[in-house]
Every structure is written in structure tokens, then in C-alpha cells.
Protein backbone atom coordinates (compact mmCIF):
# COMPACT_ATOMS: atom_id res chain seq x y z
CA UNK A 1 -8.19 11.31 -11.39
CA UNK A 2 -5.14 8.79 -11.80
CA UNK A 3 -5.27 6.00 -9.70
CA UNK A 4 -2.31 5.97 -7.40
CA UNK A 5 -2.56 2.16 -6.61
CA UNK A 6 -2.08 1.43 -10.45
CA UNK A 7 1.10 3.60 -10.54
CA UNK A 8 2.56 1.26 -8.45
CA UNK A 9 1.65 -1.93 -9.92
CA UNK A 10 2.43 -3.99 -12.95
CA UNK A 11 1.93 -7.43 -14.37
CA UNK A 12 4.31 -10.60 -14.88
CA UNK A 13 3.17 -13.05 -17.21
CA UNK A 14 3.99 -16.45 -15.15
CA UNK A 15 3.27 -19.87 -15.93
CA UNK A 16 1.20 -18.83 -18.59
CA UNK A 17 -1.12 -16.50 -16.70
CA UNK A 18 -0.53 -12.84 -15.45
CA UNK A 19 0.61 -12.19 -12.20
CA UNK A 20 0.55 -8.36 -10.55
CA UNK A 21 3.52 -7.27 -8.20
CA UNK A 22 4.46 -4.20 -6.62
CA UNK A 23 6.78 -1.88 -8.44
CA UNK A 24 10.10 -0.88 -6.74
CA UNK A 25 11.57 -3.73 -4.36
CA UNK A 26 14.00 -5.94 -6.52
CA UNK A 27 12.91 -4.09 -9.69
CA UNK A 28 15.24 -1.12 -8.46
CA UNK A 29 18.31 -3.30 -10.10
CA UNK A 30 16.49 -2.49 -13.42
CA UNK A 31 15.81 0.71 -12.81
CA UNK A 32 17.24 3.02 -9.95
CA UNK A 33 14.40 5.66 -9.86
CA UNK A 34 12.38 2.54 -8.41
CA UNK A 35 14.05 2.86 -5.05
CA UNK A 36 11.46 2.02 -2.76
CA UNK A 37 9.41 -1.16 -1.24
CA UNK A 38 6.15 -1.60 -1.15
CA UNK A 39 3.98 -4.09 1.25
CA UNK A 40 0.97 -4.57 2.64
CA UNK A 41 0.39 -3.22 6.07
CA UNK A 42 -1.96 -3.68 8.87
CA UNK A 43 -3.98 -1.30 8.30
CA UNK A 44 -5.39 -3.22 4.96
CA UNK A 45 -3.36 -0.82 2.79
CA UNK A 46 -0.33 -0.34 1.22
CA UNK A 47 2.87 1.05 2.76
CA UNK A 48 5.95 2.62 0.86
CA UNK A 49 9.02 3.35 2.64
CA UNK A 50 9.80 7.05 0.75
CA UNK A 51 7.44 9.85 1.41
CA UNK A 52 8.41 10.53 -2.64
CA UNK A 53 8.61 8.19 -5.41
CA UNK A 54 8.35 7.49 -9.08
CA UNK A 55 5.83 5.36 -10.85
CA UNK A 56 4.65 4.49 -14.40
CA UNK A 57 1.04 5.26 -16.25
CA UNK A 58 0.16 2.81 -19.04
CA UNK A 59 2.33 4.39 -21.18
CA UNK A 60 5.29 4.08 -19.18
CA UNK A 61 5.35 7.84 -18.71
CA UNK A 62 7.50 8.32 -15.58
CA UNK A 63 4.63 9.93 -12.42
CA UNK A 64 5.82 11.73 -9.64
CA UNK A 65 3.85 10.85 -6.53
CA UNK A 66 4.10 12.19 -2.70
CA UNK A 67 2.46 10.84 0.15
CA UNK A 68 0.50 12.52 3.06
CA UNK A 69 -1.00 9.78 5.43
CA UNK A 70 1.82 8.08 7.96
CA UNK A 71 1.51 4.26 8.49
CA UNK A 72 1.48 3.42 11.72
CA UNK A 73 3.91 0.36 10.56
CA UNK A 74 6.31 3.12 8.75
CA UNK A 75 6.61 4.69 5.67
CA UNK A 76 3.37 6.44 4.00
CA UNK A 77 0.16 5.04 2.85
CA UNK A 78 0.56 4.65 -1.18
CA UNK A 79 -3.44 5.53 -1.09
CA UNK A 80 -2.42 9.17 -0.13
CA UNK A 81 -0.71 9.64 -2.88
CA UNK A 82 -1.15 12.73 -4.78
CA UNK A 83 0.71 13.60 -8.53
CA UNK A 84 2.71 16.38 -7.89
């Protein structure tokens, strides 16, 4: 099984370490598939604000993900994400 969370997450090497962000956000002037934000919500997950999006496997193989579960703070839980 893929794991959705990684998907949606990459690294930035910054001040000489590695730093993980979110994919979409700002990133969408890069790339305009990446139109989406991603933040943490109260719930202790992740929220996206499209109930489709597009992220990345290692190989930077484009994955098409929906969600299922409704944040109470808007948008979709990324963690019920299923490939599709």
C-alpha cells in the first residue's frame, strides 16, 4: 500500500540539513497540477482543500489521489486518501 502522507511531502535541503514541507501551497507557481494547500488541522491530521489532487512517488511519477473523510476545519483529510 502507498503511503498517502508521503505523496504529499518532500524535502528542502536548508542550512545544510533537510527540511520536509507540504507539497502544493507556493509550489503551485512551479507546477500548476499542485493546486492545493495543505495544513495541519485540529484534528491532529492533515487537511487539503481539493477533494482531488496530484502528488509524486519517489520517482516523481505523477499519483492521482481522492479523499473520503471531511475535516471538520474544511477540505478532506489527506489520510483518506485513496490512489484512484
Amino acid at each position: 500500500m502507498q503511503d498517502i502522507l508521503a505523496l504529499f511531502h518532500h524535502i528542502h535541503h536548508k542550512n545544510g540539513g533537510h527540511a520536509v514541507h507540504h507539497c502544493g501551497g507556493k509550489h503551485q507557481e512551479i507546477n500548476s497540477k499542485l493546486n492545493y494547500n495543505i495544513k495541519h488541522c485540529s484534528c491532529g491530521k492533515h487537511k487539503i482543500d481539493k477533494n482531488t489532487a496530484i502528488g509524486h512517488d519517489w520517482d516523481m511519477r505523477e499519483v492521482t489521489v481522492r479523499f473520503a473523510e471531511k475535516c471538520p476545519d474544511g477540505g478532506w483529510h489527506l489520510e483518506s486518501g485513496k490512489i484512484i
